[in-house]
Protein backbone atom coordinates (compact mmCIF):
# COMPACT_ATOMS: atom_id res chain seq x y z
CA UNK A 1 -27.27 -6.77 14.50
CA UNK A 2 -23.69 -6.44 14.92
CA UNK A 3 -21.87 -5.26 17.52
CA UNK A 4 -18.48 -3.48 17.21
CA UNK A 5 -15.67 -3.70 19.95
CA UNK A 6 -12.90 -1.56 19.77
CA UNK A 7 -9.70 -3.40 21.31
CA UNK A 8 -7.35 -0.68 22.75
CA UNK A 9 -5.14 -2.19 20.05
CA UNK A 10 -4.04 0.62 17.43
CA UNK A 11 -1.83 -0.38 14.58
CA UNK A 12 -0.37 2.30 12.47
CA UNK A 13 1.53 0.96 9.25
CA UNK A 14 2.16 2.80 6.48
CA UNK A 15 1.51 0.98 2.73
CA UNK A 16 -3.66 -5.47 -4.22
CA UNK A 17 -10.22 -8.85 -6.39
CA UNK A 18 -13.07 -7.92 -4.70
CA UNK A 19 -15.77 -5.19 -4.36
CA UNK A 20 -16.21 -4.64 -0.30
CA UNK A 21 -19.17 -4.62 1.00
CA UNK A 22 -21.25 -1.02 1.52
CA UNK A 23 -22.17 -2.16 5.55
CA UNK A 24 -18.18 -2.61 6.04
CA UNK A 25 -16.85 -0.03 4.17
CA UNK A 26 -16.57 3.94 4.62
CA UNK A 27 -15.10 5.76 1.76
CA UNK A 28 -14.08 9.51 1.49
CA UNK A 29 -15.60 11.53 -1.57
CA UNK A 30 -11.85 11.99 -3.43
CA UNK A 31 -8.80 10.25 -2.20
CA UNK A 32 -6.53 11.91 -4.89
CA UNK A 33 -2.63 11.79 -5.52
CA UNK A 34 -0.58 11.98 -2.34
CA UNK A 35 2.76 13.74 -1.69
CA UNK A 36 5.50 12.03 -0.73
CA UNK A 37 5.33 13.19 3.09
CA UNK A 38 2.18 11.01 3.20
CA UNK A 39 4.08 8.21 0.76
CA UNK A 40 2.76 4.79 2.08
CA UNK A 41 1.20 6.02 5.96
CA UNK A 42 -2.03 4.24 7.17
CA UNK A 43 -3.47 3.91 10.39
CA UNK A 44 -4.95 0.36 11.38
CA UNK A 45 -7.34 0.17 14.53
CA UNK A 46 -8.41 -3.63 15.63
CA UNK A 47 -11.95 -4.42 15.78
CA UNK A 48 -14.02 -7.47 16.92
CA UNK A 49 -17.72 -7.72 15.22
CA UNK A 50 -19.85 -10.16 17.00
CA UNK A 51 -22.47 -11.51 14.25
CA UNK A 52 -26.61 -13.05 16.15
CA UNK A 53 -24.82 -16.46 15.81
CA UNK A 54 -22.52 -15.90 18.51
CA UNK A 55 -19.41 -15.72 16.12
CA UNK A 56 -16.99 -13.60 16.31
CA UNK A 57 -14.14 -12.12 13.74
CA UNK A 58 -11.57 -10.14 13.73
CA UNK A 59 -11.84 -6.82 11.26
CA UNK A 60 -9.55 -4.30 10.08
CA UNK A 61 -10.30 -0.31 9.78
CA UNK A 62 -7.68 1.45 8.01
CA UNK A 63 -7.54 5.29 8.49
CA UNK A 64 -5.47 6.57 5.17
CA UNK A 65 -3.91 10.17 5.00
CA UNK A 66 -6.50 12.22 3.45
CA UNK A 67 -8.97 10.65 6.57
CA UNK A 68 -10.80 7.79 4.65
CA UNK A 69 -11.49 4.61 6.65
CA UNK A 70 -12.16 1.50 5.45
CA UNK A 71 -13.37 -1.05 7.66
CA UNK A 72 -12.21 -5.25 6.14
CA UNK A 73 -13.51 -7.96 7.51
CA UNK A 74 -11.77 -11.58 5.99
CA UNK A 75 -13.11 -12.38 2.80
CA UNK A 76 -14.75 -9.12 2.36
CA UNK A 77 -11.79 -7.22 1.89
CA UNK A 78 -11.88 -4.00 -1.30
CA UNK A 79 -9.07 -3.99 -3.74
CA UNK A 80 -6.48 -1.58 -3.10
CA UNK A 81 -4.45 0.58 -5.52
CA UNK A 82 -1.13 2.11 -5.05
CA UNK A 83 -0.69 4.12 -8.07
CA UNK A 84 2.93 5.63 -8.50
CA UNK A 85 4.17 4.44 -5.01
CA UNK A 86 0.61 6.17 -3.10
CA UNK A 87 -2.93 5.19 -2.32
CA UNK A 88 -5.85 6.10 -4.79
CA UNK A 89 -9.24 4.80 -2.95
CA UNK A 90 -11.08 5.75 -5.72
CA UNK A 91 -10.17 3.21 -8.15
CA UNK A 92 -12.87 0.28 -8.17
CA UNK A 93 -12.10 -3.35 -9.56
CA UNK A 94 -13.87 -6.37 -10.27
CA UNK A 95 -13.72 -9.59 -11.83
CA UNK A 96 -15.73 -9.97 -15.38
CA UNK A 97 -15.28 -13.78 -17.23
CA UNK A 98 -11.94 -14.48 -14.92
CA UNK A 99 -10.80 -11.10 -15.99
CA UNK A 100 -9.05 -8.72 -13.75
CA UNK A 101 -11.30 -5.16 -14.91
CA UNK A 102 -10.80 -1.79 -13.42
CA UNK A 103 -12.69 1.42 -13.18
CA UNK A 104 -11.31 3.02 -16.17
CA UNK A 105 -12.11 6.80 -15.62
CA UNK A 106 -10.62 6.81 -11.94
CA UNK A 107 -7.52 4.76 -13.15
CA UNK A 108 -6.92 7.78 -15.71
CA UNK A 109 -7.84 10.64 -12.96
CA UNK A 110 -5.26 9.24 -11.04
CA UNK A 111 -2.63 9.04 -13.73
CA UNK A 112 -3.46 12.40 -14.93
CA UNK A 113 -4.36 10.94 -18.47
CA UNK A 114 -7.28 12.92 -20.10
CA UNK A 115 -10.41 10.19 -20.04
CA UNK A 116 -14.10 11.81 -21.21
CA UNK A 117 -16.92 9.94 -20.54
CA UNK A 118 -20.18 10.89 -22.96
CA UNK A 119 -23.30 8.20 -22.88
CA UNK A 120 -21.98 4.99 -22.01
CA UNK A 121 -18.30 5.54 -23.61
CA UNK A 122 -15.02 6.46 -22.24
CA UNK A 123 -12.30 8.18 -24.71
CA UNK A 124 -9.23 8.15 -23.52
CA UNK A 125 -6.18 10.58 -25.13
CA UNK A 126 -2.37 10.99 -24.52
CA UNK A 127 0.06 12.44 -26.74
CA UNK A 128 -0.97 10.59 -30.40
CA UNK A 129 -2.85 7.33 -28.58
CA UNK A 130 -6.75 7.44 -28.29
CA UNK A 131 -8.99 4.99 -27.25
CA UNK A 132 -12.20 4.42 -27.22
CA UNK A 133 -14.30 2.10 -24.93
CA UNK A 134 -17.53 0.94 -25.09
CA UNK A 135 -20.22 -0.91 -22.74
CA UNK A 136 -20.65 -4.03 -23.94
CA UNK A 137 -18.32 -3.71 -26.84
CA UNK A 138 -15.83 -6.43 -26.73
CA UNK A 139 -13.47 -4.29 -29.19
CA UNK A 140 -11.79 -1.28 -28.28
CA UNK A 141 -10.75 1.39 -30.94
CA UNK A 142 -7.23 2.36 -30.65
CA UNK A 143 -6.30 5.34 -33.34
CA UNK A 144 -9.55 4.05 -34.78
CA UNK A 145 -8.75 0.29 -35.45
CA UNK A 146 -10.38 -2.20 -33.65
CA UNK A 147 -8.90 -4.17 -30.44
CA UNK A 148 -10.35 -7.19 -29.11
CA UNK A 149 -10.71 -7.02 -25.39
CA UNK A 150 -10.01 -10.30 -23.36
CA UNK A 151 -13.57 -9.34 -21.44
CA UNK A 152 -16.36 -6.95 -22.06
CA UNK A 153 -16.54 -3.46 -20.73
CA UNK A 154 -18.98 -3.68 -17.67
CA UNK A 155 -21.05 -0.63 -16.61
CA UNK A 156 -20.75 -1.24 -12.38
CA UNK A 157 -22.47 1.15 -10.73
CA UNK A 158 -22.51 4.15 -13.33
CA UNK A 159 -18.51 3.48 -13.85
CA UNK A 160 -16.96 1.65 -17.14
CA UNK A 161 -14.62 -1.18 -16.41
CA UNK A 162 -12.29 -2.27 -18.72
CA UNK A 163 -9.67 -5.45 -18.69
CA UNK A 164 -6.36 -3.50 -16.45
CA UNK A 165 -3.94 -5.67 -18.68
CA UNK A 166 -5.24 -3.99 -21.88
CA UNK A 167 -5.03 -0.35 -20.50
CA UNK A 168 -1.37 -0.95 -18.99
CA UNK A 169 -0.32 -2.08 -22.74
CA UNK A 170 -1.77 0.65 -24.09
CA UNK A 171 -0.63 3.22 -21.60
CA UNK A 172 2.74 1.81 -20.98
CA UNK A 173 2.06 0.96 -17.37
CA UNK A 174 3.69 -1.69 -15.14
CA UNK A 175 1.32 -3.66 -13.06
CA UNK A 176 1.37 -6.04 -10.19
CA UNK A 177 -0.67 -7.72 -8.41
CA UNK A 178 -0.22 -8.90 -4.37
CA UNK A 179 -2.34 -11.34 -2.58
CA UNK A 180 -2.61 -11.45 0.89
CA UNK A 181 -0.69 -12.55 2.93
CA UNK A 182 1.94 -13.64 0.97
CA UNK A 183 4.30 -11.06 -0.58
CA UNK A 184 1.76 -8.22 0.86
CA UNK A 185 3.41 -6.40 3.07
CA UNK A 186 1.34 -3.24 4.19
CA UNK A 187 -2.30 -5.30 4.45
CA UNK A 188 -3.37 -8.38 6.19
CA UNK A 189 -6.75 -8.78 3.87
CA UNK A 190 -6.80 -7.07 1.31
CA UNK A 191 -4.97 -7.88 -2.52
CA UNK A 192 -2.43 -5.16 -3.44
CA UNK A 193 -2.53 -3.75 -7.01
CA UNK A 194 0.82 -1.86 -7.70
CA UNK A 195 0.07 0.76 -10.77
CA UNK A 196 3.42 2.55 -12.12
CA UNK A 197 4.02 4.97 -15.36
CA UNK A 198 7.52 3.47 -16.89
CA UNK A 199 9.99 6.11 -15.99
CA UNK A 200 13.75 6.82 -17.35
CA UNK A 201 14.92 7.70 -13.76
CA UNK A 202 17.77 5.47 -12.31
CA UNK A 203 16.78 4.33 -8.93
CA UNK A 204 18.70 2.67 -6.61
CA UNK A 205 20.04 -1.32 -7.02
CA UNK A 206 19.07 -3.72 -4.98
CA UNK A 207 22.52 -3.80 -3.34
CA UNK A 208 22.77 0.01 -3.31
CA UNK A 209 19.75 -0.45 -1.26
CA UNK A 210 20.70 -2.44 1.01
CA UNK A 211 24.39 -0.89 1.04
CA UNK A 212 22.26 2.61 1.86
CA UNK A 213 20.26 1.35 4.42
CA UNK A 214 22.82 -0.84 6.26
CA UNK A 215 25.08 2.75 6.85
CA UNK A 216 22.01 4.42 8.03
CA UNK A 217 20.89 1.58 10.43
CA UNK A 218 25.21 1.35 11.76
CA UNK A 219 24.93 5.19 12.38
CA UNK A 220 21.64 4.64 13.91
CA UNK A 221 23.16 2.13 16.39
CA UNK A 222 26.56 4.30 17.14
CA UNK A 223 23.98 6.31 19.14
CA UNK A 224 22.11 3.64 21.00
CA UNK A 225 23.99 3.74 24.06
CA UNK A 226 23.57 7.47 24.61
CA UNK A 227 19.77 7.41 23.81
CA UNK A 228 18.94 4.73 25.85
CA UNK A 229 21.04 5.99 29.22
CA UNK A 230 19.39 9.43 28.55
CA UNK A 231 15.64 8.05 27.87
CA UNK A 232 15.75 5.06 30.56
CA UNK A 233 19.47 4.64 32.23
CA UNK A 234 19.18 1.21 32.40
CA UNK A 235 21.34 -1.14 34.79
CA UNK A 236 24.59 -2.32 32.39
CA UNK A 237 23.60 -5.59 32.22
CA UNK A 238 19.92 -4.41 30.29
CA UNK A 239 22.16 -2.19 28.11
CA UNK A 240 24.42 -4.68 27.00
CA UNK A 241 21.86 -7.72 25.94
CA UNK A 242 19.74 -4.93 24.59
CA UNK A 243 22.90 -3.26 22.61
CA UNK A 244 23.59 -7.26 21.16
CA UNK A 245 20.37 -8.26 20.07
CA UNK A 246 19.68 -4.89 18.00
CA UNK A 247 23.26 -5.62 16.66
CA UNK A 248 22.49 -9.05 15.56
CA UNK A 249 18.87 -7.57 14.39
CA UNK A 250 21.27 -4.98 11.76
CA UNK A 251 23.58 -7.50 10.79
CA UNK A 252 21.03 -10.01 9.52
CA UNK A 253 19.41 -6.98 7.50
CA UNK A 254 17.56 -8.80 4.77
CA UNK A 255 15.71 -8.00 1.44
CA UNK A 256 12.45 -9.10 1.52
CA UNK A 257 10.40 -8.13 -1.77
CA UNK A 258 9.48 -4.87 -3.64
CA UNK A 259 6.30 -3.02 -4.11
CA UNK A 260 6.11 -0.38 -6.78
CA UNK A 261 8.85 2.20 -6.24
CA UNK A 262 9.84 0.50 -2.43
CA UNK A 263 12.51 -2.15 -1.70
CA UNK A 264 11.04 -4.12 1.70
CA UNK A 265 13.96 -4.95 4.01
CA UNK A 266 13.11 -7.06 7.20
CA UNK A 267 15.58 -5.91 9.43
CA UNK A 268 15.46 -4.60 13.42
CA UNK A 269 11.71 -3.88 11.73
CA UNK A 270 10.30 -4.14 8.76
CA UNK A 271 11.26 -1.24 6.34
CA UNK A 272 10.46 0.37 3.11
CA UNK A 273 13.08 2.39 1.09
CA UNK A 274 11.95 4.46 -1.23
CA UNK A 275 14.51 3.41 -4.31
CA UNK A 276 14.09 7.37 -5.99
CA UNK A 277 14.33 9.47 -3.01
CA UNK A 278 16.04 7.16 -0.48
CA UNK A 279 13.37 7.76 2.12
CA UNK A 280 12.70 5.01 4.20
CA UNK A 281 9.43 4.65 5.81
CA UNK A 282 9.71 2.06 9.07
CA UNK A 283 7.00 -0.49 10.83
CA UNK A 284 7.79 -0.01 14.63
CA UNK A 285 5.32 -2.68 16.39
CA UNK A 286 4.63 -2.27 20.10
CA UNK A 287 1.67 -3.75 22.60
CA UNK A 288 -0.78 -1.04 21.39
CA UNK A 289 0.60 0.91 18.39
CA UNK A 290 2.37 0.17 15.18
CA UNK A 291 3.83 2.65 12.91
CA UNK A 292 4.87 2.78 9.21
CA UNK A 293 6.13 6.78 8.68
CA UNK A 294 8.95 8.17 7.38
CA UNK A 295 11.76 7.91 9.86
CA UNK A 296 15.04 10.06 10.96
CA UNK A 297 17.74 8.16 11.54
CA UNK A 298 19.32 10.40 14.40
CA UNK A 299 15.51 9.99 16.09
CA UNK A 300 16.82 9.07 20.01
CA UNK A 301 13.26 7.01 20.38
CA UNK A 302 14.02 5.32 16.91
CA UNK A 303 15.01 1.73 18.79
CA UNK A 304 12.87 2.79 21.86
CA UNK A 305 10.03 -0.21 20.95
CA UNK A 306 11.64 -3.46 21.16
CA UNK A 307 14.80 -2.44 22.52
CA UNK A 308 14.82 -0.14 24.79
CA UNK A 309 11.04 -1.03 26.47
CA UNK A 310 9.04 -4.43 25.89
């Protein structure tokens, strides 16, 4: 029987396959679309489960904004979706003849796209497109001509999965895919899949990006010395070394990667900027806690963790 020890280690961060397991896994009934106050938020608590061979490992529970938790262990980890730059729990995935599938009625709930299910079909509609899954068919009808699917649609559970690169051609959606832990940058287990509707708004450049967040972080820093004198007043010789190394920490501000509508910068922490609404959501690691929120650059406790305490 296992045995679960909570370390008094809580990591709060804020941001793609495999089904998890039931025994690790607690989902809410409806995650739904978030607004952009909640954006990429998720809080992380560090478990140990001890397994009757005397082995232990390390798992993840993630606490997401509408209250869900999802306990991962390594190798057991769900797929997650980030759908439009937030989290959709709901979507399910699996792999079917090497093919990356997805359940296709909670893919459209999320996007808002009118999907009906009747017997053991899914009809999809938007605008003039309709399409027209069935189990076990391996040709969709699109405007009522056949499409051959790369895999069969798979009933899983009482939901239809259908092949994810066939539905983003179809629906004009840009997909990606991140493994962990390379390029993932909001989950230490679990794969990544970024889900975006094609938009005509102009977002920010890379360099614009970086340009924006580089002024941000300078004004940040132009009030350092004030908060940290009026939250600690350290001895001058603290202040300075502490003033220098967050100074070298801005100056080597560096873009890291992007995930859906958020430029990753690894900088005095590791930051997302939202490229639409320039909000930037930061990772501030300390001994016990670790958050990923939406920050305020004139915050006086903004460079507290790291730089102001151990």
């Amino acid at each position: 029987m296992k045995k679960i020890f909570i370390f008094f280690i809580v990591l709060t961060i804020g941001i793609l396959g495999c089904s998890c397991n039931p025994a690790t896994t607690e989902e809410a009934s409806k995650t739904g679309n978030h607004t952009e106050n909640q954006g990429i938020t998720v809080s992380t608590q560090i478990h140990v489960v001890d397994f009757p061979n005397d082995k232990r490992m390390e798992a993840m529970e993630y606490i997401f904004p509408d209250g869900t938790r999802m306990l991962t262990l390594p190798g057991d980890a769900k797929t997650i979706f980030l759908v439009n730059g937030t989290y959709d729990l709901n979507i399910e995935s699996s792999i079917v003849d090497d093919v990356f599938m997805v359940s296709i009625k909670d893919l459209c709930d999320s996007l808002d796209i009118n999907a009906t299910s009747e017997n053991d079909n899914i009809t999809i509609t938007k605008d003039e497109l309709k399409i027209i899954f069935k189990a076990d068919d391996d040709a969709a009808l699109v405007n009522d001509e056949k499409s051959t699917l790369e895999a069969v649609p798979t009933i899983i559970e009482n939901k239809l999965y259908v092949p994810l690169s066939f539905i983003c051609s179809e629906l004009n959606l840009d997909a990606d895919l991140f493994d962990p832990p390379v390029k993932n940058y909001l989950f230490r287990h679990n794969t990544v899949v970024a889900i975006d509707q094609k938009t005509n708004l102009t977002g920010l450049s890379e360099e614009e990006a970086y340009d924006y967040l580089k002024d941000k972080l300078g004004t940040a820093y132009s009030q350092f010395e004030d908060n940290f004198k009026k939250l600690y007043n350290p001895d001058s010789d603290r202040l300075f070394s502490s003033s220098a190394i967050l100074k070298e920490d801005i100056d080597s501000l560096e873009l890291i990667g992007s995930m859906s509508k958020y430029y990753v910068f690894r900088g005095p922490y590791t930051m997302f900027l939202n490229k639409y609404n320039k909000n930037v959501y930061v990772k501030v690691p300390t001994i016990s806690t670790s958050d990923l929120k939406i920050i305020n650059f004139n915050d006086e406790y903004l460079f507290e963790n790291n730089y102001m305490v151990d």
